[in-house]
Structure formats: structure tokens, C-alpha cells
Protein backbone atom coordinates (compact mmCIF):
# COMPACT_ATOMS: atom_id res chain seq x y z
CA UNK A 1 -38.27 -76.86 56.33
CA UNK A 2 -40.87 -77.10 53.63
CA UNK A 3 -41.41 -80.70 53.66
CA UNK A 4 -45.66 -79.76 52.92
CA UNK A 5 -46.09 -82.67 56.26
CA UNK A 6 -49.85 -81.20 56.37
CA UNK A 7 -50.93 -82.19 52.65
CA UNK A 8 -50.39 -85.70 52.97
CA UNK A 9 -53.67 -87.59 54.54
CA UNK A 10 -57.10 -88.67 53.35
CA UNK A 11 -59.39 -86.68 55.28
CA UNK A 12 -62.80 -84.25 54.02
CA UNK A 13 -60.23 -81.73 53.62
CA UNK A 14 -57.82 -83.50 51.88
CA UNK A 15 -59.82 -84.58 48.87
CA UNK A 16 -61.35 -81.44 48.34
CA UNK A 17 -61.13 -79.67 44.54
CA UNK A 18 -57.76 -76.87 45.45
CA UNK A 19 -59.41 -74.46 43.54
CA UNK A 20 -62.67 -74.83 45.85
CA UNK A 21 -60.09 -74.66 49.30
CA UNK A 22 -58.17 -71.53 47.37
CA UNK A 23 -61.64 -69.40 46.76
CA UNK A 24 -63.35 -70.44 50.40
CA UNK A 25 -60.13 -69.53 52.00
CA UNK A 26 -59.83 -65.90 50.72
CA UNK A 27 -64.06 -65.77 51.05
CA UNK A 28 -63.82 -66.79 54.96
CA UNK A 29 -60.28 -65.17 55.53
CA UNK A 30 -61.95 -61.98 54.37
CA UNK A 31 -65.16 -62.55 56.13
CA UNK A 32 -63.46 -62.93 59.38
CA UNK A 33 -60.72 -60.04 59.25
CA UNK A 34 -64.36 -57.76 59.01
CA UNK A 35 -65.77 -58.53 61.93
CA UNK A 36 -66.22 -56.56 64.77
CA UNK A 37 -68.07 -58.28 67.50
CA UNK A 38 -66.18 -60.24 69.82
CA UNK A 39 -68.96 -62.96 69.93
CA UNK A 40 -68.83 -63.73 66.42
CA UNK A 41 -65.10 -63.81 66.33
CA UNK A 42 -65.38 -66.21 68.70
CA UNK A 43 -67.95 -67.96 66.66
CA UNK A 44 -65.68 -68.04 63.93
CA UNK A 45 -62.37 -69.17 66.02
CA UNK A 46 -65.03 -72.15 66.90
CA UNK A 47 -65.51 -73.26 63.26
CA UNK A 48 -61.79 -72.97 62.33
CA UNK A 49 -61.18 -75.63 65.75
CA UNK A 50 -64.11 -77.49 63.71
CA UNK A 51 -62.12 -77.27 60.77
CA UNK A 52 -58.93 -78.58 62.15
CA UNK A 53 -61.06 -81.54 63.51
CA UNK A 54 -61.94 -82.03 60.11
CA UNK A 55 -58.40 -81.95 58.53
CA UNK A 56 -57.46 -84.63 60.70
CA UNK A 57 -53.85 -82.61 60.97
CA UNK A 58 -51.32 -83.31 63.70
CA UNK A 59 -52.25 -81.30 66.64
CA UNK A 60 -49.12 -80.63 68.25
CA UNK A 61 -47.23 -79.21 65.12
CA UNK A 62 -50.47 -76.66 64.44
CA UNK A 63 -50.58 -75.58 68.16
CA UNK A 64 -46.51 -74.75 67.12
CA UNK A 65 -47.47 -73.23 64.56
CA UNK A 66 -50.20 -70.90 66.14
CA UNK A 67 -47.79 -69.76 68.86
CA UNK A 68 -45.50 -68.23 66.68
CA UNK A 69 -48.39 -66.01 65.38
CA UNK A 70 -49.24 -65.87 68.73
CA UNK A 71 -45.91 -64.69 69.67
CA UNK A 72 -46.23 -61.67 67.80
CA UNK A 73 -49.69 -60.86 68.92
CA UNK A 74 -48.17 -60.92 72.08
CA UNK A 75 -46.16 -57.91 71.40
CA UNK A 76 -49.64 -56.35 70.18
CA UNK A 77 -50.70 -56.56 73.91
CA UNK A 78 -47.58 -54.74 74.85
CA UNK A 79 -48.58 -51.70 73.40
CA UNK A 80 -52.90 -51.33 72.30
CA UNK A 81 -54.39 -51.87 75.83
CA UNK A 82 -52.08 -48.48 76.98
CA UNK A 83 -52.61 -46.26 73.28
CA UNK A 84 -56.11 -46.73 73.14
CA UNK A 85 -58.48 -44.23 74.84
CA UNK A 86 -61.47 -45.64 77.07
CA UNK A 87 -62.49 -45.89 80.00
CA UNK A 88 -59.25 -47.07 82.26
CA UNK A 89 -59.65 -50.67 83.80
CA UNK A 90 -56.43 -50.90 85.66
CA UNK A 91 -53.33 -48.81 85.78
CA UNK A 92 -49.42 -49.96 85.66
CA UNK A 93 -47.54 -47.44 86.67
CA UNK A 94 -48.17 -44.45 85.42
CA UNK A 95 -49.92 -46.29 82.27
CA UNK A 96 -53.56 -46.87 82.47
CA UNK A 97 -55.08 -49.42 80.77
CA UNK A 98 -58.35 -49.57 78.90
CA UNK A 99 -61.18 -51.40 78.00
CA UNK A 100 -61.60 -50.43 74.50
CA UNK A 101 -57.76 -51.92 74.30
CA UNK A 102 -58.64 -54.73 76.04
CA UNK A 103 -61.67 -55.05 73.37
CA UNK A 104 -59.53 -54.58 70.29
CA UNK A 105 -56.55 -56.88 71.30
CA UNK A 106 -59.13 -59.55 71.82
CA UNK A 107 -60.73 -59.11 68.92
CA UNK A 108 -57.48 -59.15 67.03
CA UNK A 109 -56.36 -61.94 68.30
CA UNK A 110 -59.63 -64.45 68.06
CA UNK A 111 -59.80 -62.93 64.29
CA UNK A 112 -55.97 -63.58 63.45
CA UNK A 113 -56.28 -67.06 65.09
CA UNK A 114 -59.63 -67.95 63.46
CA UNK A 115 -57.87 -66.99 60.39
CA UNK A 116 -53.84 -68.65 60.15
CA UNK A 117 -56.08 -71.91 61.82
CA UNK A 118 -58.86 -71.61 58.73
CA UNK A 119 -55.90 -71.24 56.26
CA UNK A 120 -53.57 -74.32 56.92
CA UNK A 121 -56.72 -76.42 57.53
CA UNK A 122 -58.07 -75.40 54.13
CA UNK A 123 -55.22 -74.69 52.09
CA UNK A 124 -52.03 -76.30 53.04
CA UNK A 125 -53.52 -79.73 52.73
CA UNK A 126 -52.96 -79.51 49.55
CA UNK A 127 -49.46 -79.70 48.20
CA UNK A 128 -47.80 -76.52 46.85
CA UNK A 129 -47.66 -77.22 43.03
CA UNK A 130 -51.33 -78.59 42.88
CA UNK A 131 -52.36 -75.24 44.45
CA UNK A 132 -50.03 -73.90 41.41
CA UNK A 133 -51.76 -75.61 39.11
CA UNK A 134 -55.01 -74.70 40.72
CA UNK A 135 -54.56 -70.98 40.81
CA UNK A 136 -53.47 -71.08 36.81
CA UNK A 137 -56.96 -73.01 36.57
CA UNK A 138 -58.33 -69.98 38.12
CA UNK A 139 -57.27 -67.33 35.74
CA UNK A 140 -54.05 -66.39 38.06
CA UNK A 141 -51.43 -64.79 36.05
CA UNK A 142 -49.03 -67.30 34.73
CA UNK A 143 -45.98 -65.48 35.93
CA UNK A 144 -47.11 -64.74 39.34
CA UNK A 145 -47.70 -68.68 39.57
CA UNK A 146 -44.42 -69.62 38.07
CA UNK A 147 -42.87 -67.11 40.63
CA UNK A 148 -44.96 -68.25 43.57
CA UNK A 149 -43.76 -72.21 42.16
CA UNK A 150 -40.13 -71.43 41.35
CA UNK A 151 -39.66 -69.16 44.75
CA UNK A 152 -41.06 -72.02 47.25
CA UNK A 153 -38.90 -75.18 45.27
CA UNK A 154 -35.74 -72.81 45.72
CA UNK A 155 -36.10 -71.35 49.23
CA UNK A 156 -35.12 -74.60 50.02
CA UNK A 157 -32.00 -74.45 47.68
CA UNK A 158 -31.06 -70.96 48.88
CA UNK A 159 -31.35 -72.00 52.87
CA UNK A 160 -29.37 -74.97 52.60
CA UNK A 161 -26.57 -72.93 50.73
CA UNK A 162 -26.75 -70.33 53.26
CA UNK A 163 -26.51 -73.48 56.10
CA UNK A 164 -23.38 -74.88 54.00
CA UNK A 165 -21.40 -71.27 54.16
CA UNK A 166 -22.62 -70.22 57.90
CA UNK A 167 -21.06 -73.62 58.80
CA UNK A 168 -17.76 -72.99 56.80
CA UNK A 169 -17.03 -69.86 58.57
CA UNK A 170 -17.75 -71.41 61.79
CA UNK A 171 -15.80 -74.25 60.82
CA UNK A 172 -12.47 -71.46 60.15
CA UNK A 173 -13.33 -70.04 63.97
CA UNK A 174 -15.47 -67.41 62.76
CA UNK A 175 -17.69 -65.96 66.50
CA UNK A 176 -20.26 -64.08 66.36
CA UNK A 177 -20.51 -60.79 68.54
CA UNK A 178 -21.20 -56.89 68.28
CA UNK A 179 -18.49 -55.75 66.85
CA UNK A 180 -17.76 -54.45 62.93
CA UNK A 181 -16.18 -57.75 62.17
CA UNK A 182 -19.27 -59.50 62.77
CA UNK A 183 -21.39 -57.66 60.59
CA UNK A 184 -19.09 -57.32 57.85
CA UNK A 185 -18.75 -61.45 57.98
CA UNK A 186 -22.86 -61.60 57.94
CA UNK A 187 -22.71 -59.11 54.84
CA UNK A 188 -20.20 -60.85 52.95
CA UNK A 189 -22.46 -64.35 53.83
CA UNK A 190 -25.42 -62.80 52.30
CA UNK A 191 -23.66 -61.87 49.84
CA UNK A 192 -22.46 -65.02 48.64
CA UNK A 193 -26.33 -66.45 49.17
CA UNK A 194 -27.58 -63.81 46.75
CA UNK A 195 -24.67 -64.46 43.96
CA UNK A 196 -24.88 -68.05 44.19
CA UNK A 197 -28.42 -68.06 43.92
CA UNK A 198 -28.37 -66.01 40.77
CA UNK A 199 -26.00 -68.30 39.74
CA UNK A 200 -28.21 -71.29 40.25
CA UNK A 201 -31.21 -68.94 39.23
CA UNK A 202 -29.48 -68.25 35.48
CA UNK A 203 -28.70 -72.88 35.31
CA UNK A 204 -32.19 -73.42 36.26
CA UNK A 205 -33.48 -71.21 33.25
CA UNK A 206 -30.99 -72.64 31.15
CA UNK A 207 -32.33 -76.08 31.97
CA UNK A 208 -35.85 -75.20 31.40
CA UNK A 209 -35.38 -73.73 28.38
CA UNK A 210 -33.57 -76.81 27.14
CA UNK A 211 -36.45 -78.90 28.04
CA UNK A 212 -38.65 -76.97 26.11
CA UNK A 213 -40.51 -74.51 28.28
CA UNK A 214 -42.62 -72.29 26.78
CA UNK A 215 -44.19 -70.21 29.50
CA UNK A 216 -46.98 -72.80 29.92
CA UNK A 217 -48.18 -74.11 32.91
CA UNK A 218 -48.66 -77.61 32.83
CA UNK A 219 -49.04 -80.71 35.67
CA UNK A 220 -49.90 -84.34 35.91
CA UNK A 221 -53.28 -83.49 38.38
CA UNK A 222 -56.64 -83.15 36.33
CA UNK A 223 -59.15 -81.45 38.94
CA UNK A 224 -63.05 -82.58 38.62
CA UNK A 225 -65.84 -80.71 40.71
CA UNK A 226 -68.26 -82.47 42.64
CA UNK A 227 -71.27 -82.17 45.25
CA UNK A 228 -69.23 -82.53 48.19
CA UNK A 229 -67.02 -79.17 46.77
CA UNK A 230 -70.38 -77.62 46.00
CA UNK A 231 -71.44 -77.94 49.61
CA UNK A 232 -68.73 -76.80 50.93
CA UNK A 233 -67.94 -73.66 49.78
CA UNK A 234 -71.63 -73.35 49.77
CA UNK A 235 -71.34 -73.63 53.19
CA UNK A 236 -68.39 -71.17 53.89
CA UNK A 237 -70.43 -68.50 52.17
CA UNK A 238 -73.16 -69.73 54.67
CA UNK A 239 -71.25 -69.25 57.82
CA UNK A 240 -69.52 -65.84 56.42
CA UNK A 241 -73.04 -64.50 55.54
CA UNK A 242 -74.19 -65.17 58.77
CA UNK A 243 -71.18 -63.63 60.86
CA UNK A 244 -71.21 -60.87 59.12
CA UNK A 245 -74.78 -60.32 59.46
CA UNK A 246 -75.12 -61.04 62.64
CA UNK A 247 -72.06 -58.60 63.28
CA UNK A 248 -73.77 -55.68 61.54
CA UNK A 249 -76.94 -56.39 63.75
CA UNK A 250 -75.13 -56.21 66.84
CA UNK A 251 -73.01 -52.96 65.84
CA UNK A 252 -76.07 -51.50 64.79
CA UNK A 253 -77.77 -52.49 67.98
CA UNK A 254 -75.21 -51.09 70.11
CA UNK A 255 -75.36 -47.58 68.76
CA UNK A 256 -79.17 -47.10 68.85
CA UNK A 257 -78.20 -48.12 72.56
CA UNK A 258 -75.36 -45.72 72.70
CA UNK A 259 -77.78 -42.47 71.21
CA UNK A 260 -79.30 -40.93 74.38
């Protein structure tokens, strides 16, 4: 389940500084969620497909990964081309349909694409505790980095647990349905996954603590700048710039148009 498949590989992605990956993420992640123009988010959905070209990641599992964010856009297109008012396309029903929806559901969905693609291209190809260790390097809180550490090593823990009691009950003829008995059996599961995690949770500390932690971060990985980090984030703030400025041209060109 969290097996981190897309940090291992040796492409320009791969050997990139993680602190340089963690900053141009949240620099073109931002960028992107501000635009407004649908050619630019296009523009940037373009360099996010250049990115994953770049990453060298396997194409198949990233496409299954996009359609489950896709799958919930979908349910965005359910419901913004009927609420939003403008000028009515097409009607179903007695629901008309607009263009402005149209517009905005577009836009949403090239920005939310360019996005989730720009993010595991950039920052999942790195494994989990060097991003850790990276985001102490950057002045992150220590405890939110121990937290963000301890909660993705025991996710794992706490699934397979749940796995091992959903399978006992099954195992004792348990059936699922819609009835009372049902949910009280789901309550008392996750009930049992929450005190046997505290349980492990309370060990683990225990463990630490006999080990000699001390509240400090520490990790094998030493991370050294160099040009080809330089360029790149040099040339995410580039691209962002750009976007954005070619964004606020366009907006501002369409409502001289717009003033009779």
C-alpha cells in the first residue's frame, strides 16, 4: 500500500536536492491553483506531461492514479455546469446547462490534473523519510515532521491490523448487510483498530525512548546543492511567472473587451 514504487529510479527527477522538489512543488502547485485562463491551464497541464516524461515513472500506475482524482472531479461535473449562471448551452430536462459551468469545470479540472501530476513527478520520487529529513532541513517544525514520519511508517501497521480482524470476523461467518448488527460489528472493529493502535502507539514510544531519542531529527542522507537544483527551481519560478502573467494579461484583456 505504501511501498514508495515511484522513488526508486535514476532519472533528472530522481537525483534532485528534496528540499529543492519540496519548495518548487508548493511554488508551482500554488502558481497553478491561481490561474484563471483556460489556455494557460492547459499550458501548465502540458509541462506537468513534460514532467512525467522527465521522471521516467511507470505510466500505467500514474494514469491509475489520476483517475481516482479524476473520479471525483467527475462528480464536480454532476453538479457546476447546472448551479452556475450563464448563458445556457444545452438543457437536460428541466436543467439548463451553462457555459460559464462548462468554463469553470474545465478549468478545475486541467488545474487539479496539472497539479496531483506536478506533485508525484516532483515529490514522491523521493522516498518519504528523506523528504522528512528534508523538511526538518527546511526549518519545518520538528513535531509536525516526526508526526508526518511516525503517521506514514504506521498506517501501514494500523491497515494490516484492521485486515487481520476484518478477516477474523469473516472467518466466524460474520456478513455484511444493512441491518444494526452490521454496524455495531464495524464499530466494535474500529474499535479494536484504535485500542490496539494506542497500544502499539504507547510500545513504540517506549522503544524510542530506550534507544535514546531525544526529540532530534536525525538520518543517514547528507543533502548538497548544485547547478542542476539551481536551474531547476529557477526554472519553475520561470514557468509560474510566466502563467501567471500571462493569465493576468488575458483577464485584464477580456474586461476592457467586456466594458461597452
Amino acid at each position: 500500500m505504501f511501498d514508495e514504487e515511484f522513488s526508486q529510479g535514476d532519472s533528472y527527477l530522481h537525483n534532485l536536492d528534496p528540499r529543492i522538489k519540496i519548495i518548487a512543488s508548493i511554488i508551482y502547485s500554488f502558481g497553478v491553483a491561481l490561474l484563471q485562463d483556460l489556455p494557460n491551464a492547459f499550458a501548465a497541464l502540458l509541462f506537468s506531461l513534460l514532467l512525467l516524461a522527465f521522471s521516467a515513472l511507470p505510466l500505467k500506475k500514474v494514469l491509475y492514479r489520476l483517475l481516482l482524482v479524476n473520479s471525483f472531479i467527475f462528480f464536480l461535473w454532476l453538479f457546476l455546469p447546472f448551479s452556475t449562471p450563464g448563458n445556457p448551452v444545452f438543457s437536460i430536462l428541466s436543467l439548463k446547462v451553462s457555459a460559464e459551468g462548462i468554463i469553470k469545470s474545465t478549468l478545475i479540472t486541467l488545474k487539479a490534473n496539472a497539479i496531483f501530476m506536478g506533485i508525484i513527478t516532483i515529490v514522491s520520487t523521493s522516498p518519504v523519510p528523506t523528504l522528512g529529513r528534508a523538511l526538518y532541513d527546511l526549518q519545518v517544525p520538528a513535531k509536525l515532521t516526526f508526526l508526518l514520519l511516525i503517521s506514514y511508517r504506521y498506517l501501514q501497521v494500523i491497515y494490516d491490523e484492521y485486515k487481520k480482524l476484518a478477516r477474523t470476523i469473516e472467518i466466524r461467518g460474520f456478513v455484511p448487510g444493512t441491518n444494526l448488527h452490521t454496524y455495531k460489528t464495524f464499530a466494535y472493529l474500529l474499535a479494536m483498530v484504535l485500542i490496539k493502535s494506542y497500544d502499539r502507539a504507547q510500545r513504540v514510544y517506549q522503544a524510542m525512548l530506550l534507544r535514546g531519542f531525544s526529540g532530534k531529527f536525525y538520518s543517514l542522507h547528507e543533502f548538497f546543492l548544485s547547478d542542476k537544483d539551481i536551474r531547476f527551481i529557477i526554472y519553475i519560478c520561470l514557468l509560474v511567472s510566466i502563467l501567471l502573467g500571462a493569465d493576468i494579461l488575458d483577464l485584464t484583456t477580456l474586461s476592457r473587451l467586456k466594458i461597452p
